[in-house]
C-alpha atoms as a PDB file:
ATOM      1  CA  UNK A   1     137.497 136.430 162.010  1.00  0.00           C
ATOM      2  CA  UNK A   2     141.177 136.944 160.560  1.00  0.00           C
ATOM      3  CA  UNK A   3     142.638 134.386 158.608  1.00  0.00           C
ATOM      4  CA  UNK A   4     146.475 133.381 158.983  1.00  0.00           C
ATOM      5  CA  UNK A   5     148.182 131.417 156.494  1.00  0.00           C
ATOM      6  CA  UNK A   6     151.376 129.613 158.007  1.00  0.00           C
ATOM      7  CA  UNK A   7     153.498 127.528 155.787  1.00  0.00           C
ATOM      8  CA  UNK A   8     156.736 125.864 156.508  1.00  0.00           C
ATOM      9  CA  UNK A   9     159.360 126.364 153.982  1.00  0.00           C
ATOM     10  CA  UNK A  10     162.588 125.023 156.388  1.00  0.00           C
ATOM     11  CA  UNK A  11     163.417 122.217 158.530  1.00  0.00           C
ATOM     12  CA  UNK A  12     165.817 123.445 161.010  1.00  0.00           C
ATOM     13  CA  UNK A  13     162.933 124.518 163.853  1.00  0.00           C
ATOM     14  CA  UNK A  14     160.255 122.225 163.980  1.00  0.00           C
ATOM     15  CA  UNK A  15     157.489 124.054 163.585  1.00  0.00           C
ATOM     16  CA  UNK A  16     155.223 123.035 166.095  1.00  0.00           C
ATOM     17  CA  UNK A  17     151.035 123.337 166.874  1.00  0.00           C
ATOM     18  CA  UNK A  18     152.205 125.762 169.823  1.00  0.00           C
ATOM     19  CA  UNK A  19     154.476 127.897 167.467  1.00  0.00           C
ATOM     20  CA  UNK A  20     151.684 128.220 165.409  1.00  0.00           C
ATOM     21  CA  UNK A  21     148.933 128.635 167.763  1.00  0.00           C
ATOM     22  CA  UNK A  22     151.525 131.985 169.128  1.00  0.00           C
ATOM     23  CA  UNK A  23     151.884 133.514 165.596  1.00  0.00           C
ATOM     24  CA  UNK A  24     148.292 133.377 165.291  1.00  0.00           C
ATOM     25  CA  UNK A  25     147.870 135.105 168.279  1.00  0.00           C
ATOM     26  CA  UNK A  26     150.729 137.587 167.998  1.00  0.00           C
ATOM     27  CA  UNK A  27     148.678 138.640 164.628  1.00  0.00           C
ATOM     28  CA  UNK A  28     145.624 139.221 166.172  1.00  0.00           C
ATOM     29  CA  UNK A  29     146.926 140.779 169.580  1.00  0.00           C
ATOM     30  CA  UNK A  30     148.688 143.221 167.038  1.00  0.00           C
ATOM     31  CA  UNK A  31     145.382 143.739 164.779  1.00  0.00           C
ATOM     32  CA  UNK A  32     143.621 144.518 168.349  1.00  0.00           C
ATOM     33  CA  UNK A  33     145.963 146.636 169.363  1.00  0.00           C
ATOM     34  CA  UNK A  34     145.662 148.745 166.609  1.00  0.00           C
ATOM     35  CA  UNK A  35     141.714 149.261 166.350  1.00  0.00           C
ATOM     36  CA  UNK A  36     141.807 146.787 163.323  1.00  0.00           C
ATOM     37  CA  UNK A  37     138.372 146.176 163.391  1.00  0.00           C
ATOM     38  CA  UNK A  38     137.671 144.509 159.754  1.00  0.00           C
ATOM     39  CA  UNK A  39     138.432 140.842 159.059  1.00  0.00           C
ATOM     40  CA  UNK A  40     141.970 140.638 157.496  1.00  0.00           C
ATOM     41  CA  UNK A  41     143.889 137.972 155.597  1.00  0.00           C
ATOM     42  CA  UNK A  42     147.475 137.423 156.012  1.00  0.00           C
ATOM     43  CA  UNK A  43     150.110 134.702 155.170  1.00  0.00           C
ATOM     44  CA  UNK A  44     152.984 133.954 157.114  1.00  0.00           C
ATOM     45  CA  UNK A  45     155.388 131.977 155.502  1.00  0.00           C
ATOM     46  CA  UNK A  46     158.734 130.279 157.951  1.00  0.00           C
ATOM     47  CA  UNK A  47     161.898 129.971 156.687  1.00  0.00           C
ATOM     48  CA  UNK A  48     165.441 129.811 157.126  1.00  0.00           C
ATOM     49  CA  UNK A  49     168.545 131.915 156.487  1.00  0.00           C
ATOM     50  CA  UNK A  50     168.822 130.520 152.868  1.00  0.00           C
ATOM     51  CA  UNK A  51     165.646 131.232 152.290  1.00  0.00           C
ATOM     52  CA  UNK A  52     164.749 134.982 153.718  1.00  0.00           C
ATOM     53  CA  UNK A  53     168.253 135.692 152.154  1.00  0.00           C
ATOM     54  CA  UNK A  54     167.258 134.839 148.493  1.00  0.00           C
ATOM     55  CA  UNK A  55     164.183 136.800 149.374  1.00  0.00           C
ATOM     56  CA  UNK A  56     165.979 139.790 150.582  1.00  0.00           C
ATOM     57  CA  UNK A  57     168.518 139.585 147.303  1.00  0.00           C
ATOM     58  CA  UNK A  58     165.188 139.435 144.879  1.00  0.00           C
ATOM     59  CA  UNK A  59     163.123 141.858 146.497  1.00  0.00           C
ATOM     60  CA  UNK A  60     165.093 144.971 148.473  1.00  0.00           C
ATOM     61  CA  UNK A  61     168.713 144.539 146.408  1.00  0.00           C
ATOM     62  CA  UNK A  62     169.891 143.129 149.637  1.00  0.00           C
ATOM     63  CA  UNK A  63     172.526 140.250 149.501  1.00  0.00           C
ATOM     64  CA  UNK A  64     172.246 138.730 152.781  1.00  0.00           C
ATOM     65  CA  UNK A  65     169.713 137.496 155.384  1.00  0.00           C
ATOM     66  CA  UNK A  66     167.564 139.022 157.687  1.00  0.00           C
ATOM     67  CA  UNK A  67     165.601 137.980 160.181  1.00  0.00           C
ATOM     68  CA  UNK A  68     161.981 139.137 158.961  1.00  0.00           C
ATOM     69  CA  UNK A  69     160.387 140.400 156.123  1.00  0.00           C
ATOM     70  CA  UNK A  70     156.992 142.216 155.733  1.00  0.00           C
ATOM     71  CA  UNK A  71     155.408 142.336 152.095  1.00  0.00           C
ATOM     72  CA  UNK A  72     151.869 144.953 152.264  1.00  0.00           C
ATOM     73  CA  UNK A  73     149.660 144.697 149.950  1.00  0.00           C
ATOM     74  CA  UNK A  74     148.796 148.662 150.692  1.00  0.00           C
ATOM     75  CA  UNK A  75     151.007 151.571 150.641  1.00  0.00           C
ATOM     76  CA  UNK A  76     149.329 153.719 153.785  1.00  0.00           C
ATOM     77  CA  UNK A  77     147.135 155.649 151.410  1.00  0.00           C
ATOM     78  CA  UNK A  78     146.031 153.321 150.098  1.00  0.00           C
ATOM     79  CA  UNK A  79     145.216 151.192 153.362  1.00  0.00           C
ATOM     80  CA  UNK A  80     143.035 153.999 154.812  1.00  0.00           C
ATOM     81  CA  UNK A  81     141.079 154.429 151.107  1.00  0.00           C
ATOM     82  CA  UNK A  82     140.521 150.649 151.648  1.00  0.00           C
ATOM     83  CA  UNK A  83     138.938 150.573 154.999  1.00  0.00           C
ATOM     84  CA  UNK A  84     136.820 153.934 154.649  1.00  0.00           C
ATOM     85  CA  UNK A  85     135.456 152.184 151.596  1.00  0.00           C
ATOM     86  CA  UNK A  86     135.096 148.644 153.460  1.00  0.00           C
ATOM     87  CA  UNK A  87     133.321 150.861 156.309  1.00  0.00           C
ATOM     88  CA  UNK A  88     130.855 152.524 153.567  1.00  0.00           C
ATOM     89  CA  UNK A  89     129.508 148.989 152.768  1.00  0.00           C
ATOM     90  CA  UNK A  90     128.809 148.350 156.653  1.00  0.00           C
ATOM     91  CA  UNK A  91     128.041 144.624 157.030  1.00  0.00           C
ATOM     92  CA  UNK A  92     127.337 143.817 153.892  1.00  0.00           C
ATOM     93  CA  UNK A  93     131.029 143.332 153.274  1.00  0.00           C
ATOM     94  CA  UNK A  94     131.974 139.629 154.004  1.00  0.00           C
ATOM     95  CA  UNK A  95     135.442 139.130 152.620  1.00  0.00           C
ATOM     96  CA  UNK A  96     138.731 140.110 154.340  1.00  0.00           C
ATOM     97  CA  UNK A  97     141.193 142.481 153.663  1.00  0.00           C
ATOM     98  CA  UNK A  98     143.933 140.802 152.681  1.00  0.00           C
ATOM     99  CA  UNK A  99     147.083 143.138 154.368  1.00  0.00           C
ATOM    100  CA  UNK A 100     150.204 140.920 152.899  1.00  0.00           C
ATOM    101  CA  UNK A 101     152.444 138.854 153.497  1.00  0.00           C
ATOM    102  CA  UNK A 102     155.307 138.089 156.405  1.00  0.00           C
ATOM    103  CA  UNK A 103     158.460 135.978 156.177  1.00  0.00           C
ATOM    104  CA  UNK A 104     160.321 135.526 159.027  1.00  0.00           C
ATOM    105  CA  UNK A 105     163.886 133.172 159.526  1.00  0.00           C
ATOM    106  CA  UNK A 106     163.157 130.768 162.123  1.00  0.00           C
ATOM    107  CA  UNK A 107     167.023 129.961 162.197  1.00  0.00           C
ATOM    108  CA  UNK A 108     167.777 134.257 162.835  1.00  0.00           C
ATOM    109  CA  UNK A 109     165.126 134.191 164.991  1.00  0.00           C
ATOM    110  CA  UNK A 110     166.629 131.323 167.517  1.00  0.00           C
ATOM    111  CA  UNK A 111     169.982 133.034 166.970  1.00  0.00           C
ATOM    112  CA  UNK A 112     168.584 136.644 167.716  1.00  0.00           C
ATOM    113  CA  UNK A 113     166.899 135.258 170.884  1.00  0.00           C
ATOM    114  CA  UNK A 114     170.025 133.530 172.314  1.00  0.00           C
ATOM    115  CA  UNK A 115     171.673 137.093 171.619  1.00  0.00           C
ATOM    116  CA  UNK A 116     169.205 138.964 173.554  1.00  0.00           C
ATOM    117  CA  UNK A 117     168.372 136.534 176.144  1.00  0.00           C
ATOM    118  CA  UNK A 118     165.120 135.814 175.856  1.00  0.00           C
ATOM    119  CA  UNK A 119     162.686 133.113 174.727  1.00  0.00           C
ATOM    120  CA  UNK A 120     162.541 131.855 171.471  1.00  0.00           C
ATOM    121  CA  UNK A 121     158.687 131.879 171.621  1.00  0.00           C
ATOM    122  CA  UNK A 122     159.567 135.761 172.880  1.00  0.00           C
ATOM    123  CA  UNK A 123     161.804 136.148 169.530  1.00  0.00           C
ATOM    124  CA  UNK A 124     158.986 135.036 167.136  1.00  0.00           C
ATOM    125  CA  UNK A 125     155.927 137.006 168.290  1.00  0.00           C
ATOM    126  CA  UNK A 126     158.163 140.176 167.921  1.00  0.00           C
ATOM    127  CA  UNK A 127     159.115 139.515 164.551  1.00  0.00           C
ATOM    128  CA  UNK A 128     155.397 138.785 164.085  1.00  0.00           C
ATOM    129  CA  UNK A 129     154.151 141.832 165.592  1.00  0.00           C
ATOM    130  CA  UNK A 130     156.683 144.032 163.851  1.00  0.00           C
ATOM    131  CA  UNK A 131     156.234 142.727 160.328  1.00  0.00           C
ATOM    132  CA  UNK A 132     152.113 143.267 161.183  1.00  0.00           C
ATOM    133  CA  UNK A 133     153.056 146.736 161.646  1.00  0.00           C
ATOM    134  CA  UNK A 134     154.847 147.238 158.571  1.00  0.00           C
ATOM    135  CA  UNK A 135     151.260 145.653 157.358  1.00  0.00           C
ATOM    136  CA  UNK A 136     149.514 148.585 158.727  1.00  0.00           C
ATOM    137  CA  UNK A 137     151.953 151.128 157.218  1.00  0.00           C
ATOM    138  CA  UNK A 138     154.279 151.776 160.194  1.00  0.00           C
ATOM    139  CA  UNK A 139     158.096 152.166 159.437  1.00  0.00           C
ATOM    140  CA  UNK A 140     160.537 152.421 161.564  1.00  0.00           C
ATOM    141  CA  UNK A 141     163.086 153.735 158.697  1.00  0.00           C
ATOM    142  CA  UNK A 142     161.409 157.239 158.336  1.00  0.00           C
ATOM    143  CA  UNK A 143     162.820 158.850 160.797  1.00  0.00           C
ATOM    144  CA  UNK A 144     163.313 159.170 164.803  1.00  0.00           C
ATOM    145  CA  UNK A 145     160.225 159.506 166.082  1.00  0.00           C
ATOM    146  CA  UNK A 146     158.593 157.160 163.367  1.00  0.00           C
ATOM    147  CA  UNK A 147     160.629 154.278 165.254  1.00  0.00           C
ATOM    148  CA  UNK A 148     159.738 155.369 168.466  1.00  0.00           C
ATOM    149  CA  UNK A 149     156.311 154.710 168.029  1.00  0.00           C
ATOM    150  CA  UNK A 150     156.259 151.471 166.394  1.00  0.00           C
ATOM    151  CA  UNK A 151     158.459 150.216 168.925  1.00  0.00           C
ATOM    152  CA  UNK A 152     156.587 151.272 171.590  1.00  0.00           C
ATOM    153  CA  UNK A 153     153.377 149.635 170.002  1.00  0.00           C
ATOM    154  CA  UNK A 154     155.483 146.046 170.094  1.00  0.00           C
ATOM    155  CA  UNK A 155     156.064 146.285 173.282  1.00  0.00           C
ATOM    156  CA  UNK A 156     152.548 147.412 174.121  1.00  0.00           C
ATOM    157  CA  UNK A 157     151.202 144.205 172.319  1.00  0.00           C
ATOM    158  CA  UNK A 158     154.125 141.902 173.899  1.00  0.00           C
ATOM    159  CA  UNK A 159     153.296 143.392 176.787  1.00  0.00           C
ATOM    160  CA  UNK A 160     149.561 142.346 176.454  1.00  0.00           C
ATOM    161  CA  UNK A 161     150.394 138.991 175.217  1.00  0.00           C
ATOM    162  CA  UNK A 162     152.866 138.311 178.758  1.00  0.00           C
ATOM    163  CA  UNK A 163     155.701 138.030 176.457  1.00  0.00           C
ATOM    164  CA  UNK A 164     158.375 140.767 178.282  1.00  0.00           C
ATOM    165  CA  UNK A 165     161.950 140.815 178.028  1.00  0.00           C
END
């Protein structure tokens, strides 16, 4: 079973059992989706423009906010060492794989979905699902056809989930 950390770092959204209950679920969907078949570990931490954009200063160089931000604890490499060495030890392995860590802006994220008409609830799992991605080692930044295909597996997943534009 994965475990998902939340914590709630702003008070302009309320943060809500629902909203929670739909992060967890984006995770796993996107785990699913992707053949992740180990138990993983991964924190999720909500915040708000102040926040992600002190984040973004300390950590990329970047000096303003963003909407998410996806920490791995594995370059790709390093991932698929990992889990070939998780799969050696068969079930005797108990502990998760911890995969990182995800901040997303609540406040950018009710912002973005005004902007592109959708739900909030819509809004959120995407970030989620994205970020889980950049977990896995997909980037969108590499190149063309690099973003293709990680787009087209967030859709897949929203898609699964009944969360559609």
């Amino acid at each position: 079973m994965n475990k998902i950390y939340i914590s709630n770092t702003q008070d302009k959204h309320e943060v809500t059992r629902a909203l929670r209950a739909l992060i967890r679920r984006a995770v796993n969907s996107t785990l699913n989706s992707e053949g992740f078949e180990l138990d993983a570990e991964i924190s999720v931490t909500l915040t708000d423009d102040d926040g992600i954009h002190a984040l973004n200063l300390e950590y990329r160089g970047i000096d303003r906010p963003t909407d998410v931000l996806s920490f791995p604890l594995y370059d790709d490499g390093e991932l698929k060492e990992t889990l070939k060495r998780a799969e050696l030890h068969g079930t005797e392995r108990k502990e998760r794989i911890a995969l990182g860590d995800i901040v997303i802006s609540l406040e950018r994220a009710d912002r973005q979905a005004g902007e592109y008409g959708h739900s909030f609830e819509r809004e959120t799992a995407f970030l989620c699902v994205h970020s889980v991605l950049h977990l896995l080692g997909y980037d969108h930044e590499l190149g063309k056809a690099e973003e293709e295909d990680m787009f087209s597996r967030q859709e897949a997943v929203l898609k699964s989930m009944s969360l559609n534009r």
